[in-house]
PDB file of N, CA and C in Angstrom:
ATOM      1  N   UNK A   1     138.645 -72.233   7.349  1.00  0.00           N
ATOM      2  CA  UNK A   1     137.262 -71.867   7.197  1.00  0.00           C
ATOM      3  C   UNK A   1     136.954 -70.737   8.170  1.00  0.00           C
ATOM      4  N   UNK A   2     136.344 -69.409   8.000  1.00  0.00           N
ATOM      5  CA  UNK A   2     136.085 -68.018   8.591  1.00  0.00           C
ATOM      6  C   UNK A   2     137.345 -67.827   8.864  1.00  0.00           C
ATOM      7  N   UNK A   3     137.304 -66.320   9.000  1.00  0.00           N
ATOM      8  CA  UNK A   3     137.903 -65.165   9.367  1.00  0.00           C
ATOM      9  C   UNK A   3     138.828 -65.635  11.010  1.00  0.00           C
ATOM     10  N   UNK A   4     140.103 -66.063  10.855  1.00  0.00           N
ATOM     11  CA  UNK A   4     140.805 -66.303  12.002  1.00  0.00           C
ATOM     12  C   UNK A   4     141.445 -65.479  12.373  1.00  0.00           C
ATOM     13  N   UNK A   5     141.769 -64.515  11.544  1.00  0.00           N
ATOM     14  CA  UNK A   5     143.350 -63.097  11.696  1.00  0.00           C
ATOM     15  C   UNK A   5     142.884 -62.154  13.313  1.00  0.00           C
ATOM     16  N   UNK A   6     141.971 -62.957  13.869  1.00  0.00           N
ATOM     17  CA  UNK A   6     141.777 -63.121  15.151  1.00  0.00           C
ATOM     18  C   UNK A   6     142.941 -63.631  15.987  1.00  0.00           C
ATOM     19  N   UNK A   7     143.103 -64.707  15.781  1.00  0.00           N
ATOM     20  CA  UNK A   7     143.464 -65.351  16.623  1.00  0.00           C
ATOM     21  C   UNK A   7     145.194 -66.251  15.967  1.00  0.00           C
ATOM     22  N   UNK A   8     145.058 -66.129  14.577  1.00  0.00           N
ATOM     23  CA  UNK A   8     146.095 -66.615  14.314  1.00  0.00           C
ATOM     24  C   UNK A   8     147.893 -65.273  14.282  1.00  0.00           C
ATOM     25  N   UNK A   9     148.824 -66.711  14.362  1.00  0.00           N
ATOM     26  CA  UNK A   9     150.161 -65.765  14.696  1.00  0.00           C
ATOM     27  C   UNK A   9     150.436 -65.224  13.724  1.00  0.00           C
ATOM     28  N   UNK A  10     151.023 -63.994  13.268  1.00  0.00           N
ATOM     29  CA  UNK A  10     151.734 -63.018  12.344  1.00  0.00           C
ATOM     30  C   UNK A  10     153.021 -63.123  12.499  1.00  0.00           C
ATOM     31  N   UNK A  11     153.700 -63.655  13.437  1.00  0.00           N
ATOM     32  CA  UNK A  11     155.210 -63.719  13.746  1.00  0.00           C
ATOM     33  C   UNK A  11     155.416 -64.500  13.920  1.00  0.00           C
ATOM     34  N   UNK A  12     156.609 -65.205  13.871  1.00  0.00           N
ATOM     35  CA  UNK A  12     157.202 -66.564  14.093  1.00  0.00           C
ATOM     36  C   UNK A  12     156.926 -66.951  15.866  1.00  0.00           C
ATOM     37  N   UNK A  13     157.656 -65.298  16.632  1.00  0.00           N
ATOM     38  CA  UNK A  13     157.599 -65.784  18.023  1.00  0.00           C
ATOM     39  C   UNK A  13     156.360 -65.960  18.803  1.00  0.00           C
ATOM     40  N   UNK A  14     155.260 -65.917  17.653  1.00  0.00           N
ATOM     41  CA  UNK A  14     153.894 -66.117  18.102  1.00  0.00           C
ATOM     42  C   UNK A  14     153.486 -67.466  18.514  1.00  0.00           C
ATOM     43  N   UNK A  15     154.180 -68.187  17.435  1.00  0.00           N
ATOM     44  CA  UNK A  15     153.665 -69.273  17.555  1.00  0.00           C
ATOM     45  C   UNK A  15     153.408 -70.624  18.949  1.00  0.00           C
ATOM     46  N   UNK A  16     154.118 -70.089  19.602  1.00  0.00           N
ATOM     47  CA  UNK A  16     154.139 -70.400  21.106  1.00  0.00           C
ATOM     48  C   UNK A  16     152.967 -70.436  21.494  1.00  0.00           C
ATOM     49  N   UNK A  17     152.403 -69.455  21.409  1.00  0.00           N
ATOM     50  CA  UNK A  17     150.710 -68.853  22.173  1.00  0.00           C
ATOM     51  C   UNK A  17     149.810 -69.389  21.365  1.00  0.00           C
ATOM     52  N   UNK A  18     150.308 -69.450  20.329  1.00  0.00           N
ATOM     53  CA  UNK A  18     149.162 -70.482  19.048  1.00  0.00           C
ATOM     54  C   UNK A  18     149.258 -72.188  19.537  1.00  0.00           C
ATOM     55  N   UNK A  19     149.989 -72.723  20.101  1.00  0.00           N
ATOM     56  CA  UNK A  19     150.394 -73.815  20.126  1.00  0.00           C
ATOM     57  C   UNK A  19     149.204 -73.964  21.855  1.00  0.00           C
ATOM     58  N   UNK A  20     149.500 -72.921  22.571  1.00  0.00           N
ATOM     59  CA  UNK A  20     148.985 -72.871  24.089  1.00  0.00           C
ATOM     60  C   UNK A  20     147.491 -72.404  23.825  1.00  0.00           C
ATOM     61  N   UNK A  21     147.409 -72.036  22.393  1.00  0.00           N
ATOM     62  CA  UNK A  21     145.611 -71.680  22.572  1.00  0.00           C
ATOM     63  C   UNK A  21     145.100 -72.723  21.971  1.00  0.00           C
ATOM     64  N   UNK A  22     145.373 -73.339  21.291  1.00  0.00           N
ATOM     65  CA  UNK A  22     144.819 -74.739  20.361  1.00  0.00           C
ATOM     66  C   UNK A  22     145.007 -75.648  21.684  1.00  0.00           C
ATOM     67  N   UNK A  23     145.931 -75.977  22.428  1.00  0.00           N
ATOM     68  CA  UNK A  23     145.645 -77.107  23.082  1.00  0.00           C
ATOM     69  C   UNK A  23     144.836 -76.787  24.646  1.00  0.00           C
ATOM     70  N   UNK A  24     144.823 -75.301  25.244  1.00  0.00           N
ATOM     71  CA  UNK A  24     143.719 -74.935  26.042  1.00  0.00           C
ATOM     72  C   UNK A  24     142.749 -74.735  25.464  1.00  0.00           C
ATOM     73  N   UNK A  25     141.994 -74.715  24.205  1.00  0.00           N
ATOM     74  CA  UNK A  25     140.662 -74.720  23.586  1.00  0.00           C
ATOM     75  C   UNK A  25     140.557 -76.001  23.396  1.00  0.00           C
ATOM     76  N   UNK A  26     141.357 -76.659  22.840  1.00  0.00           N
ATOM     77  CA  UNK A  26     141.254 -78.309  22.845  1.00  0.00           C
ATOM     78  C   UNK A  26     140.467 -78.518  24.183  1.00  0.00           C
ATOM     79  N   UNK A  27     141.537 -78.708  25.379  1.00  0.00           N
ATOM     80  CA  UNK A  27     140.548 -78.708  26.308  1.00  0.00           C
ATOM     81  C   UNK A  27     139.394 -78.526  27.180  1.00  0.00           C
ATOM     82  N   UNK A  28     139.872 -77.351  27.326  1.00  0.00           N
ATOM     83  CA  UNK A  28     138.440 -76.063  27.924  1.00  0.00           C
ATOM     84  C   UNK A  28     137.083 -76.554  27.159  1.00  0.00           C
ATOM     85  N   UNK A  29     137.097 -75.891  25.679  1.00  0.00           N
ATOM     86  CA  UNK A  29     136.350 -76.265  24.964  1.00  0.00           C
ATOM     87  C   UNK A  29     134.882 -77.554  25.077  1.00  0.00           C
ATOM     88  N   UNK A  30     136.152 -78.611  25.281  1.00  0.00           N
ATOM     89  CA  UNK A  30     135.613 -79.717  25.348  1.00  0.00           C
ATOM     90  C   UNK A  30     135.324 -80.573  26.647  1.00  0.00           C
ATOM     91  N   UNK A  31     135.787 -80.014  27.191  1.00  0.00           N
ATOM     92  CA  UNK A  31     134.756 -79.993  29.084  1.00  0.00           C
ATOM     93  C   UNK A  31     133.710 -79.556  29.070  1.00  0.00           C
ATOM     94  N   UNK A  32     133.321 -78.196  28.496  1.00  0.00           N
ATOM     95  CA  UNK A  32     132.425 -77.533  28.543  1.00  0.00           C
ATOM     96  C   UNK A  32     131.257 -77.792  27.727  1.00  0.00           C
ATOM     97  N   UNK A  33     131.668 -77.825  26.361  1.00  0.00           N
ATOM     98  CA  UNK A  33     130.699 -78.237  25.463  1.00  0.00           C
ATOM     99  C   UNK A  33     130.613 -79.713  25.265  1.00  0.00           C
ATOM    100  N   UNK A  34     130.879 -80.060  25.219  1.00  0.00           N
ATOM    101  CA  UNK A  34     131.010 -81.849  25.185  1.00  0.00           C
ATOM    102  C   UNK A  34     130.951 -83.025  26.603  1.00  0.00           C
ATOM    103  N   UNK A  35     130.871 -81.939  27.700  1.00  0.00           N
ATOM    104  CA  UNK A  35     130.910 -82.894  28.847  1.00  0.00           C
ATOM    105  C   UNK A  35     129.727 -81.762  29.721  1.00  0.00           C
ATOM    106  N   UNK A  36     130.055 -80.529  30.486  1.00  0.00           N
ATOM    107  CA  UNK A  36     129.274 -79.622  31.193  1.00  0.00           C
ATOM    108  C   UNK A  36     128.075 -79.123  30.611  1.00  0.00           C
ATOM    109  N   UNK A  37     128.003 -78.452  30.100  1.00  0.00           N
ATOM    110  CA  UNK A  37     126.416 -78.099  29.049  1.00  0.00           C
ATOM    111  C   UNK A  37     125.744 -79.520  28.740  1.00  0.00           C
ATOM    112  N   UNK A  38     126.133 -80.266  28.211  1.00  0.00           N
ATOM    113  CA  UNK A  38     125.038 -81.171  27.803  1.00  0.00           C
ATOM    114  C   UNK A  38     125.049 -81.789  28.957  1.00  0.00           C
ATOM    115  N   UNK A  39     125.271 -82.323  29.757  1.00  0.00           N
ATOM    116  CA  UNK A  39     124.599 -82.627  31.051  1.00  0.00           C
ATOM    117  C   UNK A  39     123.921 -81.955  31.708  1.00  0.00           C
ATOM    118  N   UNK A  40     124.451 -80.520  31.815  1.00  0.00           N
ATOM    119  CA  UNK A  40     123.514 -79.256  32.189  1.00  0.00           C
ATOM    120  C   UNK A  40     121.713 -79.415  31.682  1.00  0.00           C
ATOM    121  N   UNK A  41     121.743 -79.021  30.751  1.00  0.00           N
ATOM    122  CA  UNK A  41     120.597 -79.118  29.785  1.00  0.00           C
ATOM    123  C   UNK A  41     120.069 -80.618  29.819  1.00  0.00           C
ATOM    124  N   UNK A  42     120.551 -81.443  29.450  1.00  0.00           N
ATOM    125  CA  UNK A  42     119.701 -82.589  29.943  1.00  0.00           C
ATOM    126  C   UNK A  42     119.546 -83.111  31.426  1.00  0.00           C
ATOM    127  N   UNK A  43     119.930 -82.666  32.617  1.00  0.00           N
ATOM    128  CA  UNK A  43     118.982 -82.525  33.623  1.00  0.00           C
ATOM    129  C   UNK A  43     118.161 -81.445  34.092  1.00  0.00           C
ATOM    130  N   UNK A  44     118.098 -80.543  32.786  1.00  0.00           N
ATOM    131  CA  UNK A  44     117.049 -79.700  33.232  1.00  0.00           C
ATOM    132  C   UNK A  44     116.156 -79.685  32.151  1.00  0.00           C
ATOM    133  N   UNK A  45     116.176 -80.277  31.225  1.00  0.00           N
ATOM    134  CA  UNK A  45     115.223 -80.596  30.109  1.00  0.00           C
ATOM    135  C   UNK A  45     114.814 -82.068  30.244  1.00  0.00           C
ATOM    136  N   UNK A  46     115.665 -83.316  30.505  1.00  0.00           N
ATOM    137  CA  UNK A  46     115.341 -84.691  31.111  1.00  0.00           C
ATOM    138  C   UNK A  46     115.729 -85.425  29.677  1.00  0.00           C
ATOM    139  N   UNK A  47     116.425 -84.902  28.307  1.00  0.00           N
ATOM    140  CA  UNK A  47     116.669 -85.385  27.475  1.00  0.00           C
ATOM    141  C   UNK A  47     118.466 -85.099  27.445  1.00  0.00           C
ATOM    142  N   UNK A  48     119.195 -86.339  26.785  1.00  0.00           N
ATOM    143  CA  UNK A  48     120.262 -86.622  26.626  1.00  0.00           C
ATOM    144  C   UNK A  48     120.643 -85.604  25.127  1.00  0.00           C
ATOM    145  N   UNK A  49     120.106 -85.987  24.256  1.00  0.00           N
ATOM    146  CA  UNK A  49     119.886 -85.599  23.142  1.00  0.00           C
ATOM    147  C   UNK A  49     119.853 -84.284  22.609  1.00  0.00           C
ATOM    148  N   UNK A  50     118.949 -83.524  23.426  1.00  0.00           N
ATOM    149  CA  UNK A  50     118.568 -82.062  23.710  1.00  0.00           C
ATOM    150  C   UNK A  50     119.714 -81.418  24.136  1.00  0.00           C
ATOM    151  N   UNK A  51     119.926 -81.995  25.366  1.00  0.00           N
ATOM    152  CA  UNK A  51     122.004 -81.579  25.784  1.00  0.00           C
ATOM    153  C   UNK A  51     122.708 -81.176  24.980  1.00  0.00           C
ATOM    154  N   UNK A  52     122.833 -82.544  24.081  1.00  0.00           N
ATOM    155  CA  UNK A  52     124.373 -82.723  22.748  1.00  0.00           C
ATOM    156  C   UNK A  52     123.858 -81.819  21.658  1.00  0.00           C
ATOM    157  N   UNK A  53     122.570 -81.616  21.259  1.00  0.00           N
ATOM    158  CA  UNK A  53     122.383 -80.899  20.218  1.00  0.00           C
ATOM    159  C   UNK A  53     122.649 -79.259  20.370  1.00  0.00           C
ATOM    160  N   UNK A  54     121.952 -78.705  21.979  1.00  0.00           N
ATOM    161  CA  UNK A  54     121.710 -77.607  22.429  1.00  0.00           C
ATOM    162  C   UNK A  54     123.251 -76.433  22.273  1.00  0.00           C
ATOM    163  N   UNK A  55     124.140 -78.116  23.372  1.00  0.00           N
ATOM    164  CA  UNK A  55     125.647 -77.454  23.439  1.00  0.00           C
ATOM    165  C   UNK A  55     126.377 -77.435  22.128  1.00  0.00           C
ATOM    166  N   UNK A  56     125.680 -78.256  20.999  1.00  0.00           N
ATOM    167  CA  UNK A  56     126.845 -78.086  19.491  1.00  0.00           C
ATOM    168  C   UNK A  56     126.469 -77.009  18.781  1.00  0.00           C
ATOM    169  N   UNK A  57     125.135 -76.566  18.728  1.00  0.00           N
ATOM    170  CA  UNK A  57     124.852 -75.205  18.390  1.00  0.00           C
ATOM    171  C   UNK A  57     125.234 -74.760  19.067  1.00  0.00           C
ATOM    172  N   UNK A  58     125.595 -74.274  20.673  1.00  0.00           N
ATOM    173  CA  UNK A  58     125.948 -72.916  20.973  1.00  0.00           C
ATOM    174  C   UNK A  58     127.719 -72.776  20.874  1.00  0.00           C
ATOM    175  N   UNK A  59     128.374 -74.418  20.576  1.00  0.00           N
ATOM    176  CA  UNK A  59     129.308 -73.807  20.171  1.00  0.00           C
ATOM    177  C   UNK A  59     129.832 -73.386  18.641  1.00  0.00           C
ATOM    178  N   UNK A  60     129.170 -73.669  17.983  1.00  0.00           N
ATOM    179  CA  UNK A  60     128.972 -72.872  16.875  1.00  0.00           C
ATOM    180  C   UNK A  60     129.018 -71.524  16.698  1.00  0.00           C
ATOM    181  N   UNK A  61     128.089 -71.126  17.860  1.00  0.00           N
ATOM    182  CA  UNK A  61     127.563 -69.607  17.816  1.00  0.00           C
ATOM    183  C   UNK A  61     128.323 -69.038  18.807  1.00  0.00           C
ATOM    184  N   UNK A  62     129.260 -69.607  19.323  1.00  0.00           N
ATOM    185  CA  UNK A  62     130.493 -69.221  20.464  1.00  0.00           C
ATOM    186  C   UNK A  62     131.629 -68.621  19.620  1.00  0.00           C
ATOM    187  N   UNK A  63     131.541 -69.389  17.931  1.00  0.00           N
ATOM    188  CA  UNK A  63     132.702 -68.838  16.933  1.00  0.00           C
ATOM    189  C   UNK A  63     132.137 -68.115  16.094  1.00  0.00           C
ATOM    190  N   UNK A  64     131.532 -67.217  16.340  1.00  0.00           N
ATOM    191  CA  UNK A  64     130.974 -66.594  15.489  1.00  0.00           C
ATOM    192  C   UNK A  64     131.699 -65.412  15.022  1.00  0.00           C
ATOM    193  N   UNK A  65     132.740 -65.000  15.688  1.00  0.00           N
ATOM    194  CA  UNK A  65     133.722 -63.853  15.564  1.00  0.00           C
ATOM    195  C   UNK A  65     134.796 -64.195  13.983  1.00  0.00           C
ATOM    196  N   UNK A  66     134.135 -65.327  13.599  1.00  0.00           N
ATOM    197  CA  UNK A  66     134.581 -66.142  12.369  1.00  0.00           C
ATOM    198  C   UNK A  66     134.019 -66.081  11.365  1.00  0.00           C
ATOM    199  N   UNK A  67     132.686 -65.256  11.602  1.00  0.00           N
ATOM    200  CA  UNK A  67     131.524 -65.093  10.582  1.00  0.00           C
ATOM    201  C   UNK A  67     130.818 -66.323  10.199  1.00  0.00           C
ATOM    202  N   UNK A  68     129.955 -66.034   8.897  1.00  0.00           N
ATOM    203  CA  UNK A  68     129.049 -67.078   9.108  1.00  0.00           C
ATOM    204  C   UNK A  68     130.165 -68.613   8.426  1.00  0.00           C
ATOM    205  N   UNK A  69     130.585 -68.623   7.318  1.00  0.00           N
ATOM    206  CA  UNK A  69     131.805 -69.897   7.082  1.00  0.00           C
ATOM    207  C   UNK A  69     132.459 -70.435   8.295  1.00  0.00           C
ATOM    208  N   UNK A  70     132.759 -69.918   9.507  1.00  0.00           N
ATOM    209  CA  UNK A  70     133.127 -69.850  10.607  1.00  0.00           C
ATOM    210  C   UNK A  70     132.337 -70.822  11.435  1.00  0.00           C
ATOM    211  N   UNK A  71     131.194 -70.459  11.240  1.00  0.00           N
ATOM    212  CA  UNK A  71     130.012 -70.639  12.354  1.00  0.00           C
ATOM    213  C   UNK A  71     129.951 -72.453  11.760  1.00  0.00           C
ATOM    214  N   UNK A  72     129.396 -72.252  10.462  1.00  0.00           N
ATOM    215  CA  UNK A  72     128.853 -73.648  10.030  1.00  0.00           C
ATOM    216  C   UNK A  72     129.909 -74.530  10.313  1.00  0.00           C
ATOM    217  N   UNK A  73     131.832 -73.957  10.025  1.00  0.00           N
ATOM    218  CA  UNK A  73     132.533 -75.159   9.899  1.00  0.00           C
ATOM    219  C   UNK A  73     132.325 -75.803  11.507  1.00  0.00           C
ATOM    220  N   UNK A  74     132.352 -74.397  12.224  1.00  0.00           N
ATOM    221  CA  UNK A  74     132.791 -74.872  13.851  1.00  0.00           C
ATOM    222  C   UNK A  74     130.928 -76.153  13.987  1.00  0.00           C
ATOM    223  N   UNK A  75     130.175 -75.561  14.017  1.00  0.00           N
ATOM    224  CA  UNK A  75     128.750 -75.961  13.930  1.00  0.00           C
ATOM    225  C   UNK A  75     129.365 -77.596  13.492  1.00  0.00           C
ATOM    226  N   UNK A  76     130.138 -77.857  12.048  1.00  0.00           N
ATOM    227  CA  UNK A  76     130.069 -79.196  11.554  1.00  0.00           C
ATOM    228  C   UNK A  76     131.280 -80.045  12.503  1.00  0.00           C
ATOM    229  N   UNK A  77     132.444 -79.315  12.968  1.00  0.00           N
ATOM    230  CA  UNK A  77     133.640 -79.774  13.639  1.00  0.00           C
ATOM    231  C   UNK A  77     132.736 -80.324  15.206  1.00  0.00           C
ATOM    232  N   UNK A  78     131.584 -79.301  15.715  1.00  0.00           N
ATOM    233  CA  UNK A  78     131.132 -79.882  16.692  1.00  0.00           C
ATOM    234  C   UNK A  78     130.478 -81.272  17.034  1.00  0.00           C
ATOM    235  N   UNK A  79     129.733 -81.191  15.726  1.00  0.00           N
ATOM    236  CA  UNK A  79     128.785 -82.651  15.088  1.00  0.00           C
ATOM    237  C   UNK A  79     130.332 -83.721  15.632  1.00  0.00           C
ATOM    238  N   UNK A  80     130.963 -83.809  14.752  1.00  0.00           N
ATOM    239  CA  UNK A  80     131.972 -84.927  14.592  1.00  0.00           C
ATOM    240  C   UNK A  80     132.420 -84.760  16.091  1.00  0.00           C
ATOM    241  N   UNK A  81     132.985 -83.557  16.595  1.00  0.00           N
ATOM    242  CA  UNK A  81     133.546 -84.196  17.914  1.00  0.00           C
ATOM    243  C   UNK A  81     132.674 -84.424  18.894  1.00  0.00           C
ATOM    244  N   UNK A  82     131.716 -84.264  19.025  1.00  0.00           N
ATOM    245  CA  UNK A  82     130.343 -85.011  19.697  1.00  0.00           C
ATOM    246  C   UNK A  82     130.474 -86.325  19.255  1.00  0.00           C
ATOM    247  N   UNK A  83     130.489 -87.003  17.867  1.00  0.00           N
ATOM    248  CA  UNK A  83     129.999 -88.171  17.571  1.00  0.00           C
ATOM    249  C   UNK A  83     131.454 -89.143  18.498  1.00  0.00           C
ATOM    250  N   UNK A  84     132.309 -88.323  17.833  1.00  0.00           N
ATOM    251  CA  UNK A  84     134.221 -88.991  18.464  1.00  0.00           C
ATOM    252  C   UNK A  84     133.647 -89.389  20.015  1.00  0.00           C
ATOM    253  N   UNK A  85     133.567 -88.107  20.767  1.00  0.00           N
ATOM    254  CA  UNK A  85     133.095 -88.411  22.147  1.00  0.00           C
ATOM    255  C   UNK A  85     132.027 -89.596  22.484  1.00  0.00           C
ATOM    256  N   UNK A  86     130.868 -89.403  22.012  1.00  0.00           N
ATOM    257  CA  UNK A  86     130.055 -90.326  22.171  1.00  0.00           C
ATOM    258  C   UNK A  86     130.605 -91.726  22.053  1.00  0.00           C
ATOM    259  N   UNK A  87     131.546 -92.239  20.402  1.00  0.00           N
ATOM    260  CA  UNK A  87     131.214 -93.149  19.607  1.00  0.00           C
ATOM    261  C   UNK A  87     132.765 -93.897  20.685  1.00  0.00           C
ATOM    262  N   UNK A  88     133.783 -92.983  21.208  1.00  0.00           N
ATOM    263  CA  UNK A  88     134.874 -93.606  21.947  1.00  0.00           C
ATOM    264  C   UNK A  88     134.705 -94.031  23.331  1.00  0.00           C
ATOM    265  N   UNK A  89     133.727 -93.251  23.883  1.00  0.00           N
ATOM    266  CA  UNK A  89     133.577 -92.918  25.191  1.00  0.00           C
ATOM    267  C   UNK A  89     134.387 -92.396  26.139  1.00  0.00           C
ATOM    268  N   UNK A  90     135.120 -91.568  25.579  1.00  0.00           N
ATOM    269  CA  UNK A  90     136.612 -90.808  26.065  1.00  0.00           C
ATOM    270  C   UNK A  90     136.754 -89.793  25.491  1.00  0.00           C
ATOM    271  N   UNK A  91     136.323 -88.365  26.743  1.00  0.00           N
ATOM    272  CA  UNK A  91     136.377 -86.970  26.626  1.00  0.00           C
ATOM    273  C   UNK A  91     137.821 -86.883  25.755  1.00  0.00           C
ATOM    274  N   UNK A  92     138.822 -87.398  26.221  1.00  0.00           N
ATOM    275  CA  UNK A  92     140.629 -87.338  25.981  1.00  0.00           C
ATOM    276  C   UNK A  92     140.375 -86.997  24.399  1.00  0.00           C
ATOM    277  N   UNK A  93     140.077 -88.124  24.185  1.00  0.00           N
ATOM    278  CA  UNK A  93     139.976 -88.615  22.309  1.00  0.00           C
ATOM    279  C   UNK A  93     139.135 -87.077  21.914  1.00  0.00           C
ATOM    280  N   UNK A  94     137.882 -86.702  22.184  1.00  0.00           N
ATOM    281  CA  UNK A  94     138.087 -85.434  21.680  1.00  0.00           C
ATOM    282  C   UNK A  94     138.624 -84.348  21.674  1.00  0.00           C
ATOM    283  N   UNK A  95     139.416 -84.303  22.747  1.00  0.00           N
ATOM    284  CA  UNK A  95     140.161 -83.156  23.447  1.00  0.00           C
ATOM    285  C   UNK A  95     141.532 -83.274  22.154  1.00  0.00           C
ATOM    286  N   UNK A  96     141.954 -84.147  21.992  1.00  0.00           N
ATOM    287  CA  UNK A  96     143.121 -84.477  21.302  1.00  0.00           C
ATOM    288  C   UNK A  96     143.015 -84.423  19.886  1.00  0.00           C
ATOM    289  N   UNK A  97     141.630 -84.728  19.430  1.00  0.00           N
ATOM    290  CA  UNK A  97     141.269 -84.246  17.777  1.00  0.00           C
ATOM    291  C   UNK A  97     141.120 -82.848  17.885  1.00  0.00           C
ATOM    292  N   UNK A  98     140.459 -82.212  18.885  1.00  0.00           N
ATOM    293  CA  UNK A  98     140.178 -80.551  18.510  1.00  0.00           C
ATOM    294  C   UNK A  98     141.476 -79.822  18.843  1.00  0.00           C
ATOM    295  N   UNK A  99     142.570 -80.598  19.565  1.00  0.00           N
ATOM    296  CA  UNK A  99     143.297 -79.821  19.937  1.00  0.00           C
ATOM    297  C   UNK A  99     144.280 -79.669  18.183  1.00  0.00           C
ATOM    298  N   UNK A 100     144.248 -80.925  17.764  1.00  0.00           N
ATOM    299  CA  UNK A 100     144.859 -81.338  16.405  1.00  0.00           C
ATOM    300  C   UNK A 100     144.483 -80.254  15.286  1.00  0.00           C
ATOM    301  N   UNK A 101     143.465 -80.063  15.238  1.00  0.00           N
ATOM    302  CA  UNK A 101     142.488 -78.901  14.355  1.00  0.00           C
ATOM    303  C   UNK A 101     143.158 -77.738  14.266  1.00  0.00           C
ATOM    304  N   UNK A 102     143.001 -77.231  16.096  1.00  0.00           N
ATOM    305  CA  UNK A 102     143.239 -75.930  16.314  1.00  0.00           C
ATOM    306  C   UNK A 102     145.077 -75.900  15.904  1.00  0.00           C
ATOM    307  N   UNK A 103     145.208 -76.628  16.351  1.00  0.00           N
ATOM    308  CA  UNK A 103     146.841 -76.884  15.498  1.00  0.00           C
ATOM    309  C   UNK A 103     147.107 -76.210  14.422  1.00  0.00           C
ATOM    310  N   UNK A 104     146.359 -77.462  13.628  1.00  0.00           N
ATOM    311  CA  UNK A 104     146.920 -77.074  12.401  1.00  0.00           C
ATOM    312  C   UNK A 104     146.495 -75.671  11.685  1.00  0.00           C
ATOM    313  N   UNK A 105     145.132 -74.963  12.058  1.00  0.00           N
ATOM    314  CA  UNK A 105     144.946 -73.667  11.679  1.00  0.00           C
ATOM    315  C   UNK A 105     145.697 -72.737  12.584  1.00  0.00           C
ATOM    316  N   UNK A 106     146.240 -72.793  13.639  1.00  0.00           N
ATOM    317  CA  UNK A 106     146.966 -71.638  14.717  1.00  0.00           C
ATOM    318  C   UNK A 106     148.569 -71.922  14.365  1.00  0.00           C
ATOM    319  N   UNK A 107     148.827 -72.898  14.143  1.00  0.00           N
ATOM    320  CA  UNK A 107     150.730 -73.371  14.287  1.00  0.00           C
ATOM    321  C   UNK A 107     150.786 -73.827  12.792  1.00  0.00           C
ATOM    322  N   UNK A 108     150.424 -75.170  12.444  1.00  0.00           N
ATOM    323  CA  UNK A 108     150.903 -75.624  10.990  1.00  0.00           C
ATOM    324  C   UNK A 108     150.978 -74.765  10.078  1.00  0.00           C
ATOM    325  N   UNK A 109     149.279 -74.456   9.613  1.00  0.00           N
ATOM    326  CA  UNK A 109     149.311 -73.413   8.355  1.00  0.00           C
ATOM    327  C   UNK A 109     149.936 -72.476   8.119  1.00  0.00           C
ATOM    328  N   UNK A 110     150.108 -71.575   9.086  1.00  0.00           N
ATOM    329  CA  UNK A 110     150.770 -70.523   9.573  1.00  0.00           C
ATOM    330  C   UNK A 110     152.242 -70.476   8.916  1.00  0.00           C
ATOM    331  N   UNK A 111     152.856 -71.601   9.834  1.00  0.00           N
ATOM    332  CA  UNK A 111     154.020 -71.958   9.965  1.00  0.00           C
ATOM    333  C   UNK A 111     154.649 -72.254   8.468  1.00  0.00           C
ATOM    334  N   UNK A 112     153.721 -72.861   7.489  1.00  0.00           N
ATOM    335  CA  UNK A 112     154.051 -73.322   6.254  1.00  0.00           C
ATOM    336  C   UNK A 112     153.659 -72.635   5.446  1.00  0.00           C
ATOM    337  N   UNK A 113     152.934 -71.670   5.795  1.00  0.00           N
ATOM    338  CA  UNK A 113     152.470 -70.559   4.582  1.00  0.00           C
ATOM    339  C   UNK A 113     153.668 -69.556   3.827  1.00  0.00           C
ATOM    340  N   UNK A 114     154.473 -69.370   4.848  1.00  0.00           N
ATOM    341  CA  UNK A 114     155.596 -68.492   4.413  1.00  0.00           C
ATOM    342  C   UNK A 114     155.148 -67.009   5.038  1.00  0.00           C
ATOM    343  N   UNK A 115     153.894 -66.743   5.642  1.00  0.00           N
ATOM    344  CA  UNK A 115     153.731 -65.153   5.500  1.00  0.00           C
ATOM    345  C   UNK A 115     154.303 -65.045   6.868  1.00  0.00           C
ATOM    346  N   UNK A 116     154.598 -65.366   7.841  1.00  0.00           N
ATOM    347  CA  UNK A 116     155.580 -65.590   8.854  1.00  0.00           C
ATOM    348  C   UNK A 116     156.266 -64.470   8.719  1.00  0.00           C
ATOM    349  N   UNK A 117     156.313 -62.985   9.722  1.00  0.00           N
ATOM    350  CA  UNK A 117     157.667 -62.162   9.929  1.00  0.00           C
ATOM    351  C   UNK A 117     158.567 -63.168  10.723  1.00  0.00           C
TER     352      UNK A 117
END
């Protein structure tokens, strides 16, 4: 979903760095938006809620270099890994689904598509 030829590998020996950006966005990602911002924002707004909503839109609008198909999927991937986080109570567990995601669009697809130099 959106425009990745950003970020995805063209070469086989790419795939290394695809493998190291899916699982440092896995993480990073999800410190930030899922743990730092919404705490941010809800002690300076005094709502919990306001936080989780504030930080899933802006990471939405963080992928926007994906265009708008881009925006909404990341926008809907945020919903769910907010809910994962919330519903497990373990940052890990989302870190490990988004890292899974970024996977499979940076390494799997790639990898199985055939367009691979």
């Amino acid at each position: 979903m959106g425009d990745l030829r950003a970020v995805t590998p063209v070469r086989r020996a790419e795939l290394g760095w695809g493998v190291l950006l899916a699982v440092e966005a896995g993480v990073t990602e999800e410190v930030f938006f899922r743990l730092l911002l919404p705490l941010l924002i809800a002690q300076l707004s005094g709502s919990a809620v306001a936080g989780f909503v504030v930080a899933t839109v802006l990471f939405g609008y963080a992928h926007r270099y994906q265009g708008v198909p881009g925006i909404a999927g990341t926008l809907l991937a945020g919903v769910l890994l907010t809910l994962i986080y919330l519903l497990s109570g373990h940052l890990w567990v989302a870190m490990l689904v988004h890292a899974a995601i970024d996977l499979n669009g940076l390494v799997v697809r790639p990898w199985l598509s055939g367009r691979l130099r």
